[in-house]
PDB file of N, CA and C in Angstrom:
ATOM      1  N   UNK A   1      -6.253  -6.261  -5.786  1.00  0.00           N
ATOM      2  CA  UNK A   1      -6.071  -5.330  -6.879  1.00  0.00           C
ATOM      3  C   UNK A   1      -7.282  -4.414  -6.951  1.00  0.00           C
ATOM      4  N   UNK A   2      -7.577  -3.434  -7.636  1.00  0.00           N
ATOM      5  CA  UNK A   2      -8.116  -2.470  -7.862  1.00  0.00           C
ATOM      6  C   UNK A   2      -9.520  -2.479  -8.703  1.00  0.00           C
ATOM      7  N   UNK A   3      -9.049  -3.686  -9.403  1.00  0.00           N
ATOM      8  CA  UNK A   3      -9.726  -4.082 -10.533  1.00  0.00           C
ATOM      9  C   UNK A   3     -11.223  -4.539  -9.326  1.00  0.00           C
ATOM     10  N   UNK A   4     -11.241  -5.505  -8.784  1.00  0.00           N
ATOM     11  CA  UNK A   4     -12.608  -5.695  -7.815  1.00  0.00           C
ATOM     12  C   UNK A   4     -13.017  -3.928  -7.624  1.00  0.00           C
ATOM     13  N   UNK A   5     -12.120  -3.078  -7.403  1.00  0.00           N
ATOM     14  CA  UNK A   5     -13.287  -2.177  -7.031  1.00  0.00           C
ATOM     15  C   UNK A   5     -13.721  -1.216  -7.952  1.00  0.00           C
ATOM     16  N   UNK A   6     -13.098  -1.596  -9.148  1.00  0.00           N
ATOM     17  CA  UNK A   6     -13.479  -0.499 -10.601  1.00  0.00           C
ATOM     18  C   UNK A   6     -14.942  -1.333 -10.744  1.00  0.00           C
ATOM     19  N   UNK A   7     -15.112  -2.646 -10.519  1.00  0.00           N
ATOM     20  CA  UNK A   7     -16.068  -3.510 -11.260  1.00  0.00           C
ATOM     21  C   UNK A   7     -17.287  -2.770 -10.374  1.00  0.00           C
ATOM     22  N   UNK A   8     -17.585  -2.507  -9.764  1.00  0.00           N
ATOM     23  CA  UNK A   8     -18.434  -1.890  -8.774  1.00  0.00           C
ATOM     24  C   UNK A   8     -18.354  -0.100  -8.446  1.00  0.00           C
ATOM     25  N   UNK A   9     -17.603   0.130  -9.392  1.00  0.00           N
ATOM     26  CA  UNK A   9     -17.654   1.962  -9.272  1.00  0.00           C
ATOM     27  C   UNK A   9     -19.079   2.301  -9.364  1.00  0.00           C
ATOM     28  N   UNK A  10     -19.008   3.720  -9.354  1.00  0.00           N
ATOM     29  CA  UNK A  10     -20.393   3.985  -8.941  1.00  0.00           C
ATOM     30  C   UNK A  10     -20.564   4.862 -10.430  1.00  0.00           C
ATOM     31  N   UNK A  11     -19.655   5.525 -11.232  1.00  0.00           N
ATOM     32  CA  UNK A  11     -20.227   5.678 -12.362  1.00  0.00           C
ATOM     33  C   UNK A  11     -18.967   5.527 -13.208  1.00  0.00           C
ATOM     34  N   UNK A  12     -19.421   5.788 -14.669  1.00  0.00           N
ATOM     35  CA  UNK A  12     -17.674   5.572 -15.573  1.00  0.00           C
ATOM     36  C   UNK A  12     -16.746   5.992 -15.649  1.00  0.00           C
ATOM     37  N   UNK A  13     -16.585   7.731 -15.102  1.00  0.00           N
ATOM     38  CA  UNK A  13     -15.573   8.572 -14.515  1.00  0.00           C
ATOM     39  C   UNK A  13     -14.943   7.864 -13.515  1.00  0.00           C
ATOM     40  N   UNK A  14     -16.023   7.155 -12.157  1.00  0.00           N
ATOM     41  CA  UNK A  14     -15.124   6.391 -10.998  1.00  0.00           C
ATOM     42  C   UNK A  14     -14.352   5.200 -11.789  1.00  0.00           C
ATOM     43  N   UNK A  15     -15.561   4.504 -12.433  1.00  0.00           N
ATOM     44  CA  UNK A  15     -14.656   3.235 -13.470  1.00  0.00           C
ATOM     45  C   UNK A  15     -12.947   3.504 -14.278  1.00  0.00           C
ATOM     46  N   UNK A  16     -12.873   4.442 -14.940  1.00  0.00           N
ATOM     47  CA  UNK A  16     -11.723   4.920 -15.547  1.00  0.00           C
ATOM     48  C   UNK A  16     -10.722   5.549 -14.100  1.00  0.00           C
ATOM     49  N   UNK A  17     -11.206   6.427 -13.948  1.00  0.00           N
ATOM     50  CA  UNK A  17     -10.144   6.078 -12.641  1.00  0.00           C
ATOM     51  C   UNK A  17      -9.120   5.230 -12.176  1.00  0.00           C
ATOM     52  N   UNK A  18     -10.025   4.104 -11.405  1.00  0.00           N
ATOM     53  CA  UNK A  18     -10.036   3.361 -10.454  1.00  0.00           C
ATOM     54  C   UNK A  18      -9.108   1.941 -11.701  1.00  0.00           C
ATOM     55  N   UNK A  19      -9.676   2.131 -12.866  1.00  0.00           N
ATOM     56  CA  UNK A  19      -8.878   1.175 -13.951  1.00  0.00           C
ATOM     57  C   UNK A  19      -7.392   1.896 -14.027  1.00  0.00           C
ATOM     58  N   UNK A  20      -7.344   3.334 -14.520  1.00  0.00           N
ATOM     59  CA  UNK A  20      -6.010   3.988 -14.403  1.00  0.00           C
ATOM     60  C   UNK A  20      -4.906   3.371 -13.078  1.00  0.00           C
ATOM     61  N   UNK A  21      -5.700   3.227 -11.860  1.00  0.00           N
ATOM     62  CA  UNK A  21      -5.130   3.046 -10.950  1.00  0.00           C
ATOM     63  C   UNK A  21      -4.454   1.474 -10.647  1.00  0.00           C
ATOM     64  N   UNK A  22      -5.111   0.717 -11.024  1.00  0.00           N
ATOM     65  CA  UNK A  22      -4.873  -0.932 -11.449  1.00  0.00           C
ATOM     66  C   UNK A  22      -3.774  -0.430 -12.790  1.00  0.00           C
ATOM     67  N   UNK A  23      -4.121   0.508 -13.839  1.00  0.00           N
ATOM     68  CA  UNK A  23      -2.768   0.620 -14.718  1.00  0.00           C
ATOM     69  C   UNK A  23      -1.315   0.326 -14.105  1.00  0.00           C
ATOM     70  N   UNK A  24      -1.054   1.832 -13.367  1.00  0.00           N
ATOM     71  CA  UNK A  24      -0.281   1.824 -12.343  1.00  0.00           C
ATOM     72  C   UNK A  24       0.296   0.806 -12.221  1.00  0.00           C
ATOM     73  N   UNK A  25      -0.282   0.045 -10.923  1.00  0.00           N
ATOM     74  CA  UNK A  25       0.146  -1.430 -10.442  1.00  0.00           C
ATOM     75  C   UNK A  25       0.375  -2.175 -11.242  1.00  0.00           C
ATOM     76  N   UNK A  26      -0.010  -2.122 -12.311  1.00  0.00           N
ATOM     77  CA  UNK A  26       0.544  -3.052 -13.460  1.00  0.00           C
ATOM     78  C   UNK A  26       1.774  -2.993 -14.163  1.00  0.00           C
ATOM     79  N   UNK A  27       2.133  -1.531 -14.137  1.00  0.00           N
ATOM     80  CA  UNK A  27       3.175  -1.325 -14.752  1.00  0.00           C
ATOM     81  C   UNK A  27       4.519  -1.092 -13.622  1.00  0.00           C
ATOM     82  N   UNK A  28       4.059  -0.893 -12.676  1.00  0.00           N
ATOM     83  CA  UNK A  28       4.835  -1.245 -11.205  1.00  0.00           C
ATOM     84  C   UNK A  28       5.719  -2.502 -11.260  1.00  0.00           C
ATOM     85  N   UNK A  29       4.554  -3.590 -11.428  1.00  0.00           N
ATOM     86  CA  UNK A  29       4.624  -4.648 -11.220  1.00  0.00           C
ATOM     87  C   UNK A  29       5.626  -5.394 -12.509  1.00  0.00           C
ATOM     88  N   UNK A  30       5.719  -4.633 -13.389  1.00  0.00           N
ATOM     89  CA  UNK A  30       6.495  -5.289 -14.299  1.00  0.00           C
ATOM     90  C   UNK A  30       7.578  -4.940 -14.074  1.00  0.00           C
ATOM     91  N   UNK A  31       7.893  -3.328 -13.714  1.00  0.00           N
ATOM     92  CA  UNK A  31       9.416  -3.116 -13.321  1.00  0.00           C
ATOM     93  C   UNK A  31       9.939  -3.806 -12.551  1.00  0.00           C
ATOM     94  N   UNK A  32       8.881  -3.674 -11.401  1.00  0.00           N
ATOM     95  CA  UNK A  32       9.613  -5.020 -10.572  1.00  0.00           C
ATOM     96  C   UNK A  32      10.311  -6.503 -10.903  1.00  0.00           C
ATOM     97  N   UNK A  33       9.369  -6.839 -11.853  1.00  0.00           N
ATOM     98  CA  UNK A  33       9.680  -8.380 -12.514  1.00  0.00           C
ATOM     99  C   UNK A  33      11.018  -8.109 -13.632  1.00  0.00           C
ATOM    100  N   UNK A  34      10.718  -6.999 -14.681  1.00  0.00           N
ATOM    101  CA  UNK A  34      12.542  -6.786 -14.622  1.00  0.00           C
ATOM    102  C   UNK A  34      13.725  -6.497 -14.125  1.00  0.00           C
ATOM    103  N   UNK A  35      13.051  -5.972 -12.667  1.00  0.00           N
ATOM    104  CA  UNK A  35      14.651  -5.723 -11.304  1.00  0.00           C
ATOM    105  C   UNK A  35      14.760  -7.380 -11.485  1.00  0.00           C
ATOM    106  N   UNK A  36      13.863  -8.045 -11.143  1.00  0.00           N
ATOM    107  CA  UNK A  36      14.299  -9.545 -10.577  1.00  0.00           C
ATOM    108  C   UNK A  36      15.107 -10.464 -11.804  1.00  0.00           C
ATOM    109  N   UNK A  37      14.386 -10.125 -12.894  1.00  0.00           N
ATOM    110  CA  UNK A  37      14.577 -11.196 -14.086  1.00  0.00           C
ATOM    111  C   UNK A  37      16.209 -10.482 -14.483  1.00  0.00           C
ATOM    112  N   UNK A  38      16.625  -9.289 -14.323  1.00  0.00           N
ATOM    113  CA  UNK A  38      17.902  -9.026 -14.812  1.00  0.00           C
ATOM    114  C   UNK A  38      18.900  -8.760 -13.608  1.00  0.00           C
ATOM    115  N   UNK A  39      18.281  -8.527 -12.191  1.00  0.00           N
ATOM    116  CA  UNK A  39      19.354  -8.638 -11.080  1.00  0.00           C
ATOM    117  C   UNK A  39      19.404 -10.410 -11.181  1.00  0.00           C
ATOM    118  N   UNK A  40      18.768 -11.477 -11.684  1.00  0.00           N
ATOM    119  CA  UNK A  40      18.692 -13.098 -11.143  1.00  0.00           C
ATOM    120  C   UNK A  40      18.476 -13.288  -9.792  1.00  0.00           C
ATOM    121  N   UNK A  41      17.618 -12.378  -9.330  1.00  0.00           N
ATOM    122  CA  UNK A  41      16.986 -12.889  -8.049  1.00  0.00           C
ATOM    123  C   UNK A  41      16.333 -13.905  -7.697  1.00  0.00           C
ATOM    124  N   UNK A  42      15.950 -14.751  -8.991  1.00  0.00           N
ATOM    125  CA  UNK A  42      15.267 -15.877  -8.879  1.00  0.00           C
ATOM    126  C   UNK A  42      15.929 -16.591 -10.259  1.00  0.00           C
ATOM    127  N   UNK A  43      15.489 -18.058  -9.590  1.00  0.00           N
ATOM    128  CA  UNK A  43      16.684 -18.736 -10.802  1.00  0.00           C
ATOM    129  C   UNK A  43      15.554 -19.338 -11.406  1.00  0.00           C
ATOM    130  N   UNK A  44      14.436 -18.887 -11.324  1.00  0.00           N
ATOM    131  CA  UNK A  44      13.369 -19.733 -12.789  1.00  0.00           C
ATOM    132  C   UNK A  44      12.925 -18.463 -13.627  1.00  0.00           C
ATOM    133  N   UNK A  45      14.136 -18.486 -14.462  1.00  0.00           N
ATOM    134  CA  UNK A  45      14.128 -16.970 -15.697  1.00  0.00           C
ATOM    135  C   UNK A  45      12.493 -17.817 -16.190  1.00  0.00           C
ATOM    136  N   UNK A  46      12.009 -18.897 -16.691  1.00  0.00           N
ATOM    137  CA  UNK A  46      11.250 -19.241 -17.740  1.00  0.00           C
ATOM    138  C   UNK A  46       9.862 -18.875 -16.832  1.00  0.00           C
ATOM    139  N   UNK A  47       9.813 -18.781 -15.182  1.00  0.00           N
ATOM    140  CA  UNK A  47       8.730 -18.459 -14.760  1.00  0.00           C
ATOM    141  C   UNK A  47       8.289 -16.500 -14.858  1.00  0.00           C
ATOM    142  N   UNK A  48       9.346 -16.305 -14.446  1.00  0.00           N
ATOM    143  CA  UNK A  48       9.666 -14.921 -14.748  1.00  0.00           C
ATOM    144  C   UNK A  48       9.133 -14.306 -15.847  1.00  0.00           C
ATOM    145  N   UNK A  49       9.692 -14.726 -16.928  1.00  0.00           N
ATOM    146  CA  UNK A  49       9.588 -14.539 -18.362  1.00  0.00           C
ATOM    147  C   UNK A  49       7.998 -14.568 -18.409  1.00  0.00           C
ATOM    148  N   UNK A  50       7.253 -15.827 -17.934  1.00  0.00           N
ATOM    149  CA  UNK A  50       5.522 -16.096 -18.298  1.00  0.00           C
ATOM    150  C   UNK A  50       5.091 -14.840 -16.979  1.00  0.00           C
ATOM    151  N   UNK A  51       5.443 -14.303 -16.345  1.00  0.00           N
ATOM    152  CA  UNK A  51       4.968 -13.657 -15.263  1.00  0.00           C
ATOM    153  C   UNK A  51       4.849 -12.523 -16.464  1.00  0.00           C
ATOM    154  N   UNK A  52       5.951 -12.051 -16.813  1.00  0.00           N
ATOM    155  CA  UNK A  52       6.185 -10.160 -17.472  1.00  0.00           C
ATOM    156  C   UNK A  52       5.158 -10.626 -19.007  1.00  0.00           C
ATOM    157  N   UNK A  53       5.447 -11.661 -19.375  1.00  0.00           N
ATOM    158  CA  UNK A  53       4.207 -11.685 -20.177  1.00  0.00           C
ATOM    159  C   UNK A  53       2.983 -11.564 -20.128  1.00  0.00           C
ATOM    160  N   UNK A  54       2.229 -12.568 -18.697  1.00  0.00           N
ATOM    161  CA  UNK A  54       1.102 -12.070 -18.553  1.00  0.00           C
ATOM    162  C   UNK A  54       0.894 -10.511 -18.477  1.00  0.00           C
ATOM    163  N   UNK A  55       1.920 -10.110 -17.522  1.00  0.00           N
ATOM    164  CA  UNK A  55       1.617  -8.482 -17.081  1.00  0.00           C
ATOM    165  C   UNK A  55       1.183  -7.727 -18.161  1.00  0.00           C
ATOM    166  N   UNK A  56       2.374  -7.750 -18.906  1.00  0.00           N
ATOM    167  CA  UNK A  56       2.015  -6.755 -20.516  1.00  0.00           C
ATOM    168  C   UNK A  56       0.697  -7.562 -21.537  1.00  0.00           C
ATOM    169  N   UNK A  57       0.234  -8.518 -21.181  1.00  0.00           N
ATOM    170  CA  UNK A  57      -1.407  -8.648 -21.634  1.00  0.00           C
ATOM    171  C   UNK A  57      -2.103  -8.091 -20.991  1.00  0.00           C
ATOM    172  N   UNK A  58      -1.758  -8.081 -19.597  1.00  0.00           N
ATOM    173  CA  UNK A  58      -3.235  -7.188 -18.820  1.00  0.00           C
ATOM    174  C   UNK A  58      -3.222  -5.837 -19.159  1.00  0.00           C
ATOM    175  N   UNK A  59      -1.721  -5.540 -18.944  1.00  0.00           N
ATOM    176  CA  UNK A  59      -1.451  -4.445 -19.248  1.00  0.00           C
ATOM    177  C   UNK A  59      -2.367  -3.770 -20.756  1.00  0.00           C
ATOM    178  N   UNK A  60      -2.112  -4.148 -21.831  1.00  0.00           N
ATOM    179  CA  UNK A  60      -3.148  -4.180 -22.733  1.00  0.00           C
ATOM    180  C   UNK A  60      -4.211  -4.230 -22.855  1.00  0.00           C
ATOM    181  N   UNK A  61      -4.626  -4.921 -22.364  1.00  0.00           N
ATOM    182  CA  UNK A  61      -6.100  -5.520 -21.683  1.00  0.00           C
ATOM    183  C   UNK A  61      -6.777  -4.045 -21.208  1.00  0.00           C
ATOM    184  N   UNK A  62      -6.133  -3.721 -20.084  1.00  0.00           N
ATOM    185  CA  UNK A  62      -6.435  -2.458 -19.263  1.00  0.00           C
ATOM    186  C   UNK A  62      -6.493  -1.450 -20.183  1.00  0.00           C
ATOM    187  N   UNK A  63      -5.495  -1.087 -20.621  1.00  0.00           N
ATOM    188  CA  UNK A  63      -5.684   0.037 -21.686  1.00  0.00           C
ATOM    189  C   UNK A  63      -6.476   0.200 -22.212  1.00  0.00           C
ATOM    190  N   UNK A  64      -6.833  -0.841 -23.276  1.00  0.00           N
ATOM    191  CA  UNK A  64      -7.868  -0.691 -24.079  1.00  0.00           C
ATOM    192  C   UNK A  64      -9.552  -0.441 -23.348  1.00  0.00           C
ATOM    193  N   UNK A  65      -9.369  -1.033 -22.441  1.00  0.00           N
ATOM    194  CA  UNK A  65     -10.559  -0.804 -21.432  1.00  0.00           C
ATOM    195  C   UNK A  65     -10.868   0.672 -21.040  1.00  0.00           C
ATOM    196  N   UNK A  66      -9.857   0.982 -20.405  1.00  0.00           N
ATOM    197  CA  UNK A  66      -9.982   2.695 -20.537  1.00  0.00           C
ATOM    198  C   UNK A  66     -10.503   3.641 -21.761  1.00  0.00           C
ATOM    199  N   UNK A  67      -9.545   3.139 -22.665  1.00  0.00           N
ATOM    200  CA  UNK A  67     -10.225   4.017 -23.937  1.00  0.00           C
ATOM    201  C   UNK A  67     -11.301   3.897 -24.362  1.00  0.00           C
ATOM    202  N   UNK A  68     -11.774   2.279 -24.377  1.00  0.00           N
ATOM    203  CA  UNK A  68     -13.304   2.636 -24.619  1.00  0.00           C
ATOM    204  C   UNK A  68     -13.992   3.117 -23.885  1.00  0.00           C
ATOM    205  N   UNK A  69     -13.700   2.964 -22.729  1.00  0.00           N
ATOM    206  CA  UNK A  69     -14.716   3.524 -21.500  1.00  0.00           C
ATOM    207  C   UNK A  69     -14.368   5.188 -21.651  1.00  0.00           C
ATOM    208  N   UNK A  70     -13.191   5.937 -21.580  1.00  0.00           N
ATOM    209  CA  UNK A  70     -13.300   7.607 -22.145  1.00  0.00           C
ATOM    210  C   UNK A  70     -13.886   7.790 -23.550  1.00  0.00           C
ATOM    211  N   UNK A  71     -14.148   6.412 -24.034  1.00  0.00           N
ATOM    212  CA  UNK A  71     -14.553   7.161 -25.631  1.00  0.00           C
ATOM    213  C   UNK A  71     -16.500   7.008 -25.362  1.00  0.00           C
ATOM    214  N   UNK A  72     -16.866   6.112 -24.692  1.00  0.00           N
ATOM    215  CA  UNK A  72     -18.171   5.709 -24.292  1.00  0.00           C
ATOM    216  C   UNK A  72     -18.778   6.998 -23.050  1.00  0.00           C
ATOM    217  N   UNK A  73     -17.396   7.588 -22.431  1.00  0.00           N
ATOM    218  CA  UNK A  73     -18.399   8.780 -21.837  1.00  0.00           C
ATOM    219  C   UNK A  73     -18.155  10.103 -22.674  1.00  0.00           C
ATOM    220  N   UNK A  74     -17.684  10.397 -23.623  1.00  0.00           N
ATOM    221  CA  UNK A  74     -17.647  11.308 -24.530  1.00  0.00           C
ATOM    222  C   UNK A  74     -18.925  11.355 -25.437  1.00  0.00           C
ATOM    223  N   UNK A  75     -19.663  10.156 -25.689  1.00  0.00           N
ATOM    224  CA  UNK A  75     -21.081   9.636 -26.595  1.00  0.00           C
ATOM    225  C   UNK A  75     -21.958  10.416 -25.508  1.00  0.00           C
TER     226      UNK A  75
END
């Protein structure tokens, strides 16, 4: 993921970026997990279910990370 290389950007413009870009994949990654969880591509709905949950915490997670970090290079 992306996230190893935001942690090591070279300044907070690269940081926000490089987090935007892990956004992305995150929200990728959930569509994906609702193709599967509503085509039943996999028959453990209850693993599924804890998968799209974690996602939309990171997902959150991330966000909020961004904003402080655009509100911290605006200071």
């Amino acid at each position: 993921m992306n996230y190893g290389e935001a942690q090591s950007a070279e300044s907070r413009k690269d940081f926000i970026h490089k987090m935007q870009i892990s956004l992305k994949e995150l929200r990728e990654t959930y569509v994906n997990l609702k193709i599967i969880e509503k085509a039943k591509l996999n028959n453990r709905t209850d693993i599924i279910r804890v998968l799209i949950s974690e996602n939309n915490e990171l997902i959150s997670i991330f966000v909020k990370s961004v904003e402080t970090s655009k509100k911290r290079l605006q200071e």
